[in-house]
Every structure is written in C-alpha cells, then in structure tokens.
C-alpha atoms as a PDB file:
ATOM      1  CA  UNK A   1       0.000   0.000   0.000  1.00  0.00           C
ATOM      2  CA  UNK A   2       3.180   2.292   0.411  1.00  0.00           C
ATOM      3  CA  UNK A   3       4.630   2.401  -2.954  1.00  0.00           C
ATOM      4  CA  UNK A   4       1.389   2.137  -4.076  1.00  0.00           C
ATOM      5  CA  UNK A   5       0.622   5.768  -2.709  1.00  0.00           C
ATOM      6  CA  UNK A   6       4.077   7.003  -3.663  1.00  0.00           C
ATOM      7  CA  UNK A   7       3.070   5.521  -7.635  1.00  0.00           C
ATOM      8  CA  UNK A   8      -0.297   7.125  -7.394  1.00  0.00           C
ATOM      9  CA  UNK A   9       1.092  10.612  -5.897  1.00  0.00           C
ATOM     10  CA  UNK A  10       3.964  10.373  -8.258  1.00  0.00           C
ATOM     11  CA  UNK A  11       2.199   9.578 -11.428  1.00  0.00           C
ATOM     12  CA  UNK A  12      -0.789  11.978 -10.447  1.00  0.00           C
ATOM     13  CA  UNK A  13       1.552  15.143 -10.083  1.00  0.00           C
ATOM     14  CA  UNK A  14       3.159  14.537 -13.488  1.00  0.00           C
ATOM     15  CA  UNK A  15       0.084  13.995 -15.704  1.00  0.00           C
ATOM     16  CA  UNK A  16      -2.045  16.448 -13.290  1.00  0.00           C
ATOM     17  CA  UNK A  17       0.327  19.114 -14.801  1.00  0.00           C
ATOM     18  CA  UNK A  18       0.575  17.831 -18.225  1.00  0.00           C
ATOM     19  CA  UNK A  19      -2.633  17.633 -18.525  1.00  0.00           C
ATOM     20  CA  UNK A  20      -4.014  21.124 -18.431  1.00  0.00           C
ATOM     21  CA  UNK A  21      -1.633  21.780 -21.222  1.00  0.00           C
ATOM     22  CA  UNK A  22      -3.683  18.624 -23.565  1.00  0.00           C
ATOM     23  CA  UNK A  23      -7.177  20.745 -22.304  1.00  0.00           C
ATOM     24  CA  UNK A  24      -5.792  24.404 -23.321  1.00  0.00           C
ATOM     25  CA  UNK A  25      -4.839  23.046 -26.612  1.00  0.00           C
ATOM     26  CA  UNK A  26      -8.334  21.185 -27.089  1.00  0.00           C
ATOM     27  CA  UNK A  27      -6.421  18.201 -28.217  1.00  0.00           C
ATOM     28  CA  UNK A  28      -7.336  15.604 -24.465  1.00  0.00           C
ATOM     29  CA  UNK A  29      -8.417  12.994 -27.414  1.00  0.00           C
ATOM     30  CA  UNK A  30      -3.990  12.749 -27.396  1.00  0.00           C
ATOM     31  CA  UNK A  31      -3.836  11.230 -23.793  1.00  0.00           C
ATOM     32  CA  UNK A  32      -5.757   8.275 -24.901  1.00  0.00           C
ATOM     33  CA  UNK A  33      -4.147   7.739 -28.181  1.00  0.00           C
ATOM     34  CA  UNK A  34      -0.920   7.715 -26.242  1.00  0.00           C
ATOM     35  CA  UNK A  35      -1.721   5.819 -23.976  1.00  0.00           C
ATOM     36  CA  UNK A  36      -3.413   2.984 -25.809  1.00  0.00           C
ATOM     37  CA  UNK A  37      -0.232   3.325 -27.506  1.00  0.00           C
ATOM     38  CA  UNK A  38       1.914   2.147 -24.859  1.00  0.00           C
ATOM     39  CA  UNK A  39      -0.380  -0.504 -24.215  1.00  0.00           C
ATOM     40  CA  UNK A  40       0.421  -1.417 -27.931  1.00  0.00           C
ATOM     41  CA  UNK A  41       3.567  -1.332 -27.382  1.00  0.00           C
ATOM     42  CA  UNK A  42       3.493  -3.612 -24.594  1.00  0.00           C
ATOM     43  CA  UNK A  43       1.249  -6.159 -26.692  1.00  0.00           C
ATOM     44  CA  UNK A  44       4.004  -6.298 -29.283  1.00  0.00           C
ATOM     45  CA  UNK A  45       6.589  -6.662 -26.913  1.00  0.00           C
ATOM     46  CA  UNK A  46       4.465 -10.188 -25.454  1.00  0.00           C
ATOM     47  CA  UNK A  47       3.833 -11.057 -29.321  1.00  0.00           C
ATOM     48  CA  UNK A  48       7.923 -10.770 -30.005  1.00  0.00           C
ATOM     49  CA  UNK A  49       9.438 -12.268 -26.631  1.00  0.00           C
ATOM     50  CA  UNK A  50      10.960  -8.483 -25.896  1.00  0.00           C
ATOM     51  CA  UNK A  51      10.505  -6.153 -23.134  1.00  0.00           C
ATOM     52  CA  UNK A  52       6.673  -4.826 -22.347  1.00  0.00           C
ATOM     53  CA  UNK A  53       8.113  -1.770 -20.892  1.00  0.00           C
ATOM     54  CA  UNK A  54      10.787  -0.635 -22.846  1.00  0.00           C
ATOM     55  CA  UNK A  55       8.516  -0.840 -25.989  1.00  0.00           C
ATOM     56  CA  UNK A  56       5.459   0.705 -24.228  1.00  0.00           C
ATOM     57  CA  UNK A  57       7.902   3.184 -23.290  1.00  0.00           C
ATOM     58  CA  UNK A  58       8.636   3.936 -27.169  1.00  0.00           C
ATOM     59  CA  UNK A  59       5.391   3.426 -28.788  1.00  0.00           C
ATOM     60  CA  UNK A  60       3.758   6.350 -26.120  1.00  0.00           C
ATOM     61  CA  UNK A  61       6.511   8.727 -26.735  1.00  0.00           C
ATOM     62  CA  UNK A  62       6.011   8.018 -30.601  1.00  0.00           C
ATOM     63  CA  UNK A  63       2.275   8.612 -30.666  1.00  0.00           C
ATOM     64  CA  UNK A  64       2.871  11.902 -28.881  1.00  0.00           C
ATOM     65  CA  UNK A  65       5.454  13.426 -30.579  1.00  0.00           C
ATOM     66  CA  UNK A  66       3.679  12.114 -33.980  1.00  0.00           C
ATOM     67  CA  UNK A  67       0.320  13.408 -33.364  1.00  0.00           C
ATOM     68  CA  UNK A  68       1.304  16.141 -30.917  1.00  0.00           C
ATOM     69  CA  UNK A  69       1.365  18.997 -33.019  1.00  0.00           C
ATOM     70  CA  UNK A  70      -0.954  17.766 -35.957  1.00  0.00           C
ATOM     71  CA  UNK A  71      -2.629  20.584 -37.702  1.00  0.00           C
ATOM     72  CA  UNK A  72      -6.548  20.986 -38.954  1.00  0.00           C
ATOM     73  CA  UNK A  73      -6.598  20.122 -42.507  1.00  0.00           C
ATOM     74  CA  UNK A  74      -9.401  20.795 -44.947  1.00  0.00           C
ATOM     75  CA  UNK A  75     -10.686  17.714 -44.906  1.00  0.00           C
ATOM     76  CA  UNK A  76      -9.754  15.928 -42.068  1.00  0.00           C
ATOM     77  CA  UNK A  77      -9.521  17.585 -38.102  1.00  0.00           C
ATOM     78  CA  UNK A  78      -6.734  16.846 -35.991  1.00  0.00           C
ATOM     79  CA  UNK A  79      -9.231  15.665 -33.845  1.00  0.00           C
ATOM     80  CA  UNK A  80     -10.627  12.900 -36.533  1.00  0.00           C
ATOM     81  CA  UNK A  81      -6.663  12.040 -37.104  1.00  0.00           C
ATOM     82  CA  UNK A  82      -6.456  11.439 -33.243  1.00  0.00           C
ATOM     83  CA  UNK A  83      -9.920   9.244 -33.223  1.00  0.00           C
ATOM     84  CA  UNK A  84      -8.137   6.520 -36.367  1.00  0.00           C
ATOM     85  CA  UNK A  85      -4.852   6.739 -34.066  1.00  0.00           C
ATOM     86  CA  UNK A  86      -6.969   5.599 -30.729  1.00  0.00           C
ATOM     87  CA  UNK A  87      -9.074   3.055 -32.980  1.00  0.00           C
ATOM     88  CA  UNK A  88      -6.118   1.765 -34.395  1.00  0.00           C
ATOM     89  CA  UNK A  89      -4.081   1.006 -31.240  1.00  0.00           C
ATOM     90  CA  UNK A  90      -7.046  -0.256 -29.547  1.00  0.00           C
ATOM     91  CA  UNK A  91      -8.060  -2.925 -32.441  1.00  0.00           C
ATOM     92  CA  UNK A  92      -4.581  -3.695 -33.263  1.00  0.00           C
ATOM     93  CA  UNK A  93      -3.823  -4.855 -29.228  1.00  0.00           C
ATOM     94  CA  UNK A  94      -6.561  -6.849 -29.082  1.00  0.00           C
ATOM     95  CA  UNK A  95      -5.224  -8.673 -32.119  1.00  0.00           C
ATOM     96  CA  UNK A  96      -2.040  -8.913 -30.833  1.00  0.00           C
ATOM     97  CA  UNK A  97      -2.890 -10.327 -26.968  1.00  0.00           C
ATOM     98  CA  UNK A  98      -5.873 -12.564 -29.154  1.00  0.00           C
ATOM     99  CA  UNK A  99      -3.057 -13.489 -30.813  1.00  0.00           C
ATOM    100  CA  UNK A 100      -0.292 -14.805 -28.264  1.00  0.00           C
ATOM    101  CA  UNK A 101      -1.780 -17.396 -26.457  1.00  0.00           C
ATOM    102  CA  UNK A 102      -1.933 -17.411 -23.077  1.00  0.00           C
ATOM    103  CA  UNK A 103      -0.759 -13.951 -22.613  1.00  0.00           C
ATOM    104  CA  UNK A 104       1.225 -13.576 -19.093  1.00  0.00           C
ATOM    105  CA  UNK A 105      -0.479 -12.082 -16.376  1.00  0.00           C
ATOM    106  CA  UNK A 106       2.359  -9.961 -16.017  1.00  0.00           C
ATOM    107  CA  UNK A 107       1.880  -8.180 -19.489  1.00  0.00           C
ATOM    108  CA  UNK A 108      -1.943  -8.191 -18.533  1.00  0.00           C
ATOM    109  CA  UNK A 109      -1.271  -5.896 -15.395  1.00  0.00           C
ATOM    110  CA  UNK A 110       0.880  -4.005 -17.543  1.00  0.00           C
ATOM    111  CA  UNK A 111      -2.007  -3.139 -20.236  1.00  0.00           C
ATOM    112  CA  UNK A 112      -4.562  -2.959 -17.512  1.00  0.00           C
ATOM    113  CA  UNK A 113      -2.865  -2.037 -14.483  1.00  0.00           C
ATOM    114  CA  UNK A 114      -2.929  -2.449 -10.940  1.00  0.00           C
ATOM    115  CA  UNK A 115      -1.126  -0.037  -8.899  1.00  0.00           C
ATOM    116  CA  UNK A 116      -1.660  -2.318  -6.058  1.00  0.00           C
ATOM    117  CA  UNK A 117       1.136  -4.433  -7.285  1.00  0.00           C
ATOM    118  CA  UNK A 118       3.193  -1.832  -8.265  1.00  0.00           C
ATOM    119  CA  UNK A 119       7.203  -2.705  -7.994  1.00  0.00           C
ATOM    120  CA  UNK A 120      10.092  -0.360  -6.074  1.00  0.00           C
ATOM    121  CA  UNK A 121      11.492   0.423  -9.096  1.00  0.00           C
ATOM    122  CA  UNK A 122       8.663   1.288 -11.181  1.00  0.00           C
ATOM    123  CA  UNK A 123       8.214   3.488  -8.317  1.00  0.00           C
ATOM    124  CA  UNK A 124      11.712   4.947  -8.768  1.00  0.00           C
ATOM    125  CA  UNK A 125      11.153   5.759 -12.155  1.00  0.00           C
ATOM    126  CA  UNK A 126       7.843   7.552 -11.467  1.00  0.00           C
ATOM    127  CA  UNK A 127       9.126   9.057  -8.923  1.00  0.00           C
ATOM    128  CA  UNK A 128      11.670  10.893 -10.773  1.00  0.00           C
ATOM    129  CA  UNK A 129       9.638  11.850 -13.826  1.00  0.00           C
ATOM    130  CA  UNK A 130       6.762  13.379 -11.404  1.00  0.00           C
ATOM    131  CA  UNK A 131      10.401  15.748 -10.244  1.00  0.00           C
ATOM    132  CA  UNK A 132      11.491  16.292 -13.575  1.00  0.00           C
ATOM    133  CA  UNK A 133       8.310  17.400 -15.407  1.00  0.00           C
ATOM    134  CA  UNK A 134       7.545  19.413 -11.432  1.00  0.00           C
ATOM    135  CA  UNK A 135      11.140  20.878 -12.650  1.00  0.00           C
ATOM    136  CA  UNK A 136      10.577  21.329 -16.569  1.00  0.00           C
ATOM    137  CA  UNK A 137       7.579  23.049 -15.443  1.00  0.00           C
ATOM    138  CA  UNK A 138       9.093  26.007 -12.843  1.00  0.00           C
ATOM    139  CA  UNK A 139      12.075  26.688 -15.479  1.00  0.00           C
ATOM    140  CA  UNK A 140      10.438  26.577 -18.838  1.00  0.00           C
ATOM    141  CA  UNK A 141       6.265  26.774 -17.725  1.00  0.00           C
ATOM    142  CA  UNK A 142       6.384  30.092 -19.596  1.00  0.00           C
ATOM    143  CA  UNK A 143       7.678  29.257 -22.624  1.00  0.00           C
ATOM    144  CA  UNK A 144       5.422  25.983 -22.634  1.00  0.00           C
ATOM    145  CA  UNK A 145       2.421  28.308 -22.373  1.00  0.00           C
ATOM    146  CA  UNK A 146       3.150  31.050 -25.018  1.00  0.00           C
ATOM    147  CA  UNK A 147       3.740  28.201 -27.628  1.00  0.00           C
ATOM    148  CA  UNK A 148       0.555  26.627 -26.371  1.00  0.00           C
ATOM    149  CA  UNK A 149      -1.687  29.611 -26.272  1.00  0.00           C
ATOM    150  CA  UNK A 150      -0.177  31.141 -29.337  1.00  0.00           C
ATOM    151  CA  UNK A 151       2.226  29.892 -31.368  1.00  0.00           C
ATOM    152  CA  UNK A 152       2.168  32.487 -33.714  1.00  0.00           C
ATOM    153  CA  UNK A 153       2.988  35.063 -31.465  1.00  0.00           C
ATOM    154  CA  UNK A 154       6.010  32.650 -29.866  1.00  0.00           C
ATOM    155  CA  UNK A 155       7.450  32.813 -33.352  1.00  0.00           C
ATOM    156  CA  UNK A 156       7.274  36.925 -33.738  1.00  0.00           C
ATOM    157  CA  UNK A 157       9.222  37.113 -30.390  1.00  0.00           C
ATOM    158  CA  UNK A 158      11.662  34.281 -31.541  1.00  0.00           C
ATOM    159  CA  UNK A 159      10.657  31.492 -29.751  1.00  0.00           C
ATOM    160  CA  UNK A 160      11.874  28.242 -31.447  1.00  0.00           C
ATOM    161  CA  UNK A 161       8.113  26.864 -31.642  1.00  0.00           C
ATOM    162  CA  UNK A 162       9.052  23.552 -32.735  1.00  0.00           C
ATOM    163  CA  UNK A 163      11.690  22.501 -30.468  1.00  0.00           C
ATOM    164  CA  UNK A 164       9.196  23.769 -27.498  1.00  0.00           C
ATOM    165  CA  UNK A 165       6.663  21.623 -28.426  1.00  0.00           C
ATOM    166  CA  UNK A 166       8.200  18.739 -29.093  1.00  0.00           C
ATOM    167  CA  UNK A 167       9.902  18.937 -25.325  1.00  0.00           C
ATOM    168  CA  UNK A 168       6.440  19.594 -24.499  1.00  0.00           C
ATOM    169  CA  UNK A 169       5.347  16.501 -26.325  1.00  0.00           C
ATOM    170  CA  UNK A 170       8.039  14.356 -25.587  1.00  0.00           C
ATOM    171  CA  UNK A 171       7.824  15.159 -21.756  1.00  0.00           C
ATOM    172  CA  UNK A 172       4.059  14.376 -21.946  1.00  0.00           C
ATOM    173  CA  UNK A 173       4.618  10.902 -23.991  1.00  0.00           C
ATOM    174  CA  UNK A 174       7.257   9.634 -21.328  1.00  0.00           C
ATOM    175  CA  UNK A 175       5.295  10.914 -18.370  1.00  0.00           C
ATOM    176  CA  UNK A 176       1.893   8.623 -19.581  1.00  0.00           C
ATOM    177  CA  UNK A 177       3.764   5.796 -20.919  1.00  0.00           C
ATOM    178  CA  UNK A 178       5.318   5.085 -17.425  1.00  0.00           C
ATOM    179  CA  UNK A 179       2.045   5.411 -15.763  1.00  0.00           C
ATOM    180  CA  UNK A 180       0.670   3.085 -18.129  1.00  0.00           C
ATOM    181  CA  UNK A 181       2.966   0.515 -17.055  1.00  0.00           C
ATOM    182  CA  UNK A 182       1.536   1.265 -13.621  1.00  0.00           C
ATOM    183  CA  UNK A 183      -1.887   2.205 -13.500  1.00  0.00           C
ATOM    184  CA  UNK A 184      -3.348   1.836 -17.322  1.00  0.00           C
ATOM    185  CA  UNK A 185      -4.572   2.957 -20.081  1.00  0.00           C
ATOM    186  CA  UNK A 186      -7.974   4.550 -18.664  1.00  0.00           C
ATOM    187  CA  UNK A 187      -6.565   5.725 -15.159  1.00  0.00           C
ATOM    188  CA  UNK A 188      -3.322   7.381 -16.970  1.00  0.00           C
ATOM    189  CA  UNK A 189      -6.145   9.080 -19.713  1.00  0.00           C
ATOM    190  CA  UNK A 190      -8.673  10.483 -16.725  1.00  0.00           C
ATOM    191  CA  UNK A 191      -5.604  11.528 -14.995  1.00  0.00           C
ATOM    192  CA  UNK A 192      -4.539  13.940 -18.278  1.00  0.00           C
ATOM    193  CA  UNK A 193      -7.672  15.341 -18.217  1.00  0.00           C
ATOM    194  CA  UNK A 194     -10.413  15.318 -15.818  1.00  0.00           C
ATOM    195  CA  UNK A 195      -8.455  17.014 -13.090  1.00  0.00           C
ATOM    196  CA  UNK A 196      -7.572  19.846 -15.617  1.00  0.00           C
ATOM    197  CA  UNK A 197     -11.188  19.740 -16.158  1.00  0.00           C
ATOM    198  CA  UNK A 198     -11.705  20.649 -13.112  1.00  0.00           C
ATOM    199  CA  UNK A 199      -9.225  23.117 -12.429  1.00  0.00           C
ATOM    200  CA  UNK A 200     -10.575  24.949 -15.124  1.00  0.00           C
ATOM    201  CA  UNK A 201     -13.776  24.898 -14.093  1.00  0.00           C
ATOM    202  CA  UNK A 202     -12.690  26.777 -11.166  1.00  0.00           C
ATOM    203  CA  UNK A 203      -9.852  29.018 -10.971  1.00  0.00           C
ATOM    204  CA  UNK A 204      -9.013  31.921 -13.041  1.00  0.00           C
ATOM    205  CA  UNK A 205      -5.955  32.113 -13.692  1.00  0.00           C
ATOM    206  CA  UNK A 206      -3.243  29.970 -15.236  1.00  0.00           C
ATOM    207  CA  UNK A 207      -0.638  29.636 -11.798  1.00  0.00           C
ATOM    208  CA  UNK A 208      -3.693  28.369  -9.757  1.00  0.00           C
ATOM    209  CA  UNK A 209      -5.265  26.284 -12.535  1.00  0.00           C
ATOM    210  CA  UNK A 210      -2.083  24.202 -12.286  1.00  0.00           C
ATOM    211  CA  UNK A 211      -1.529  24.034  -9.099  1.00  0.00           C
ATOM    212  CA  UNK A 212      -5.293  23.049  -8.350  1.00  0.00           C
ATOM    213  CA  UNK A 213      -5.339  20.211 -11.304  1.00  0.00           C
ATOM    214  CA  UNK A 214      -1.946  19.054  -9.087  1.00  0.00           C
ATOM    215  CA  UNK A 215      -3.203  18.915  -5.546  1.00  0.00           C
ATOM    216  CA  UNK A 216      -6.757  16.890  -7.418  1.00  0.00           C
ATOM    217  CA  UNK A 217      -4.534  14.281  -9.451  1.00  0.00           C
ATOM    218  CA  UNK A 218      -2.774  13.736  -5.931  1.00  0.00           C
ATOM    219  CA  UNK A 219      -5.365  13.878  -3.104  1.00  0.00           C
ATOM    220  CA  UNK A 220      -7.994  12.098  -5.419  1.00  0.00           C
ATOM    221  CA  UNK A 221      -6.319   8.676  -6.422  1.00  0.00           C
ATOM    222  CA  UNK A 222      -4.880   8.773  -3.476  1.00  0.00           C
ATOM    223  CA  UNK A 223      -8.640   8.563  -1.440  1.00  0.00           C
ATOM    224  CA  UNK A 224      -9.462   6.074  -4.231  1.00  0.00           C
ATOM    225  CA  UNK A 225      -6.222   3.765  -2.651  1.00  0.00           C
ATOM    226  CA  UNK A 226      -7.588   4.153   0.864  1.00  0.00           C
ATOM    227  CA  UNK A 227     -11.519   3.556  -0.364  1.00  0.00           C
ATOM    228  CA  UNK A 228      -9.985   0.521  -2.060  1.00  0.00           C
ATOM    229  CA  UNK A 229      -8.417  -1.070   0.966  1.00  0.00           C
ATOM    230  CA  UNK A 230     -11.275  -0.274   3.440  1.00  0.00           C
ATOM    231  CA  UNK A 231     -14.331  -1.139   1.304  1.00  0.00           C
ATOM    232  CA  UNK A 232     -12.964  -3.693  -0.888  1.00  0.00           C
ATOM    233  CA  UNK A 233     -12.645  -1.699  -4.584  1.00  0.00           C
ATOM    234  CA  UNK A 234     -10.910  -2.100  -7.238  1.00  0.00           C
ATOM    235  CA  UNK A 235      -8.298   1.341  -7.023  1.00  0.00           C
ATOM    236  CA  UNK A 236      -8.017   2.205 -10.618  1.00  0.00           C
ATOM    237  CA  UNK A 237     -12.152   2.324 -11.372  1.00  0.00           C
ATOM    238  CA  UNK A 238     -12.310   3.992  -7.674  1.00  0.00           C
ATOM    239  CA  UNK A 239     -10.439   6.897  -8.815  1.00  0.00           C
ATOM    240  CA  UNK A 240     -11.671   7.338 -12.048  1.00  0.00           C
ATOM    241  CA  UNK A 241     -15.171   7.528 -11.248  1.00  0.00           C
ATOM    242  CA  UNK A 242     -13.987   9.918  -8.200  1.00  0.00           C
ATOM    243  CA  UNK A 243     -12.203  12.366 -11.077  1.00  0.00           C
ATOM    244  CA  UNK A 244     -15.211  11.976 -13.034  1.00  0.00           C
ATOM    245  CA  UNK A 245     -17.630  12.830 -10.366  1.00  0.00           C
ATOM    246  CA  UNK A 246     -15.391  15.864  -9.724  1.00  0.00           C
ATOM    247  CA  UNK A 247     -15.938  17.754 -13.385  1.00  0.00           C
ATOM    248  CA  UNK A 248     -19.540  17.898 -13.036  1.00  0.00           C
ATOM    249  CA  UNK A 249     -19.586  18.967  -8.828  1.00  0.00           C
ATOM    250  CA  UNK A 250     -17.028  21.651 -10.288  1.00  0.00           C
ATOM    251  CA  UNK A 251     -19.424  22.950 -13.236  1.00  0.00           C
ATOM    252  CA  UNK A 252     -21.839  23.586 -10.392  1.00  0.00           C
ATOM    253  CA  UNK A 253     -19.861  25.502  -7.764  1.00  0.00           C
ATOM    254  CA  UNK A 254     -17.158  26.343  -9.459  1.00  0.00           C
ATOM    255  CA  UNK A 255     -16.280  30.010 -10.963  1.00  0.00           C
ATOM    256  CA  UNK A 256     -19.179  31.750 -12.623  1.00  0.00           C
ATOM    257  CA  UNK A 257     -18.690  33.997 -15.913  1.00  0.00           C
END
C-alpha cells in the first residue's frame, strides 16, 4: 500500500500538470491515443518475446510526438486524425494479446494495471519523472504556455516553436507511458484530463489552474487507494469515477462567468 501511494502521488503530479496543457490546446483525445499506444507497445513486446516496458515506453513517446502537433486540414480535423490513431491502437492490441496465447499475467497488469502491485522500481522511475516534469515546469512553464496559447505570437518574439513543443510533447509521452505501465490505459487518460477539467472549471488564472489540477490528481487517487483497501474496490475504477464525479460537482460551484 506504500509504494502504491508514492506511484499514485507520483504519477498523479506529473500527468495532473501535463494535462491542463492537452485541455488548453483542445487536443485531451492525445492522452488516450498515447496511452493505448503504450499498451500497444506492450502487446508487441508479449507477441515478439521483448521487453513490455521498454517498448510501451517507445510506442507512447512516438504517438505523442507524432500526433502532438498535428494541424486541422481541410478535410480531415486533428481531432478525426487522433480518433483513427486511438481506434487503431485499440483494435490492433486486441489482435495482438488474441493473438499470443496465453498472454502472461504480467503483461496483462501491464495493459490494464494495478497499482496495487506496483514494484520499487517502477516506483523509482515515477518518482523521478513526477520531479522532472515538477522541474521542466518552474524553469520553462512560460515558454510551454506562449507556444501553447499562441504559437504564432512565440514565433514573432523568436521562440523556437518547434523545439518547445516537441519537449512539451516528448515530456508528456514519457510521463503517460510510465504510468501506463503502472496504472493503465484509462486511469493514466482520466488523470490527463479530468483534473484539468476541473481546475478549469474553477480558478481563473493559469498559476492556480495548475496548481489546483496538481493537488486533485494527488489527493484524489490517493482517497481512491484508501476507499480501495477499506471497502474492498478495485483502485483504478475507484479513482476514475472519483475524477469523473469531480468535473460535473465543479461545473456547479465552481467560478461563474
């Protein structure tokens, strides 16, 4: 239950953060398509006898930096582009674990997760992205906003747009495809957006909106781990419905205007 707690503080502070970045650039439809990627990745890993995590690890980071910055065509949204990549990842790892018989339980937690069985040094690792994307966000949170909120503008002052983003990207792939390994593909996607939801919903301005989706990506999975020892849950559904429940309590008390 202890390095469960530190994996669900850990991986809540790093997506809580990245995560109101996905909602300001309309574009939350990413956090699932990365991280149905990693589970993917881990599917091909079972399929080819290699390493679930080092593969998850690549295919998440892929699918963000690939479909991170995707512009609005024409024809097609970046939206719609984001909807194929999440249909595609989820069909093609059902194939794949429908395929390998008899897939290990192991690579099952790993696609589904269960934080409850979380290992020290998955907690390690977690641990130290939650400080570096905490750290990425104090020394460079400035720059990461003006080439969120308006790239065009970053490029007039001489902002180097494209290398911004793609640290932007590349920091968000990493930080979900670790807590994929973790907690899974539908905790690691509420935790990207529902508490920036929230935070949204009730702050107004940008310093407290990410401070408030921080403290809700902490405190709530962590009351989801203590409602799932005392009453018997399952953690993961526990605090994903408890995220959920908070957008709408926040659209109701939250700021008005």
């Amino acid at each position: 239950m202890r390095l469960a707690l530190v994996a669900s503080i850990a991986t809540g502070l790093s997506l809580g953060v990245m995560g109101v970045y996905l909602v300001i650039r309309r574009v939350v439809f990413l956090g699932l398509v990365v991280a149905n990627a990693a589970t993917l990745g881990a599917a091909l890993a079972e399929a080819v006898g290699f390493a679930p995590e080092l593969l998850s690890l690549a295919a998440g980071v892929a699918a963000a930096v690939a479909l991170g910055r995707v512009d609005n065509s024409s024809r097609i949204s970046a939206e719609s582009l984001m909807g194929w990549a999440y249909a595609a990842a989820s069909s093609m790892t059902v194939l794949l674990l429908s395929w390998v018989a008899g897939g290990s339980a192991d690579t099952l937690q790993l696609l589904f997760g269960n934080v409850l069985a979380v290992q020290t040094t998955m907690v390690v690792v977690l641990t130290i992205i939650a400080l570096v994307v905490v750290s990425l966000q104090i020394v460079f949170g400035r720059r990461f906003l003006i080439v969120t909120f308006d790239p065009e503008a970053a490029t007039v002052a001489g902002v180097n747009t494209r290398l911004w983003s793609l640290i932007l990207d590349l920091t968000i792939g990493v930080a979900a495809a670790a807590a994929v390994q973790a907690i899974g593909a539908l905790s690691t996607f509420a935790l990207l957006t529902l508490p920036a939801m929230t935070a949204l919903l009730t702050t107004s301005s940008v310093r407290a909106t990410f401070v408030t989706a921080a403290v809700l990506s902490i405190t709530i999975p962590s009351l989801a781990l203590a409602a799932s020892f005392y009453l018997d849950l399952p953690a993961g559904p526990a605090s994903v419905a408890l995220l959920a429940l908070s957008v709408p309590v926040a659209a109701m008390t939250g700021k008005r205007g």
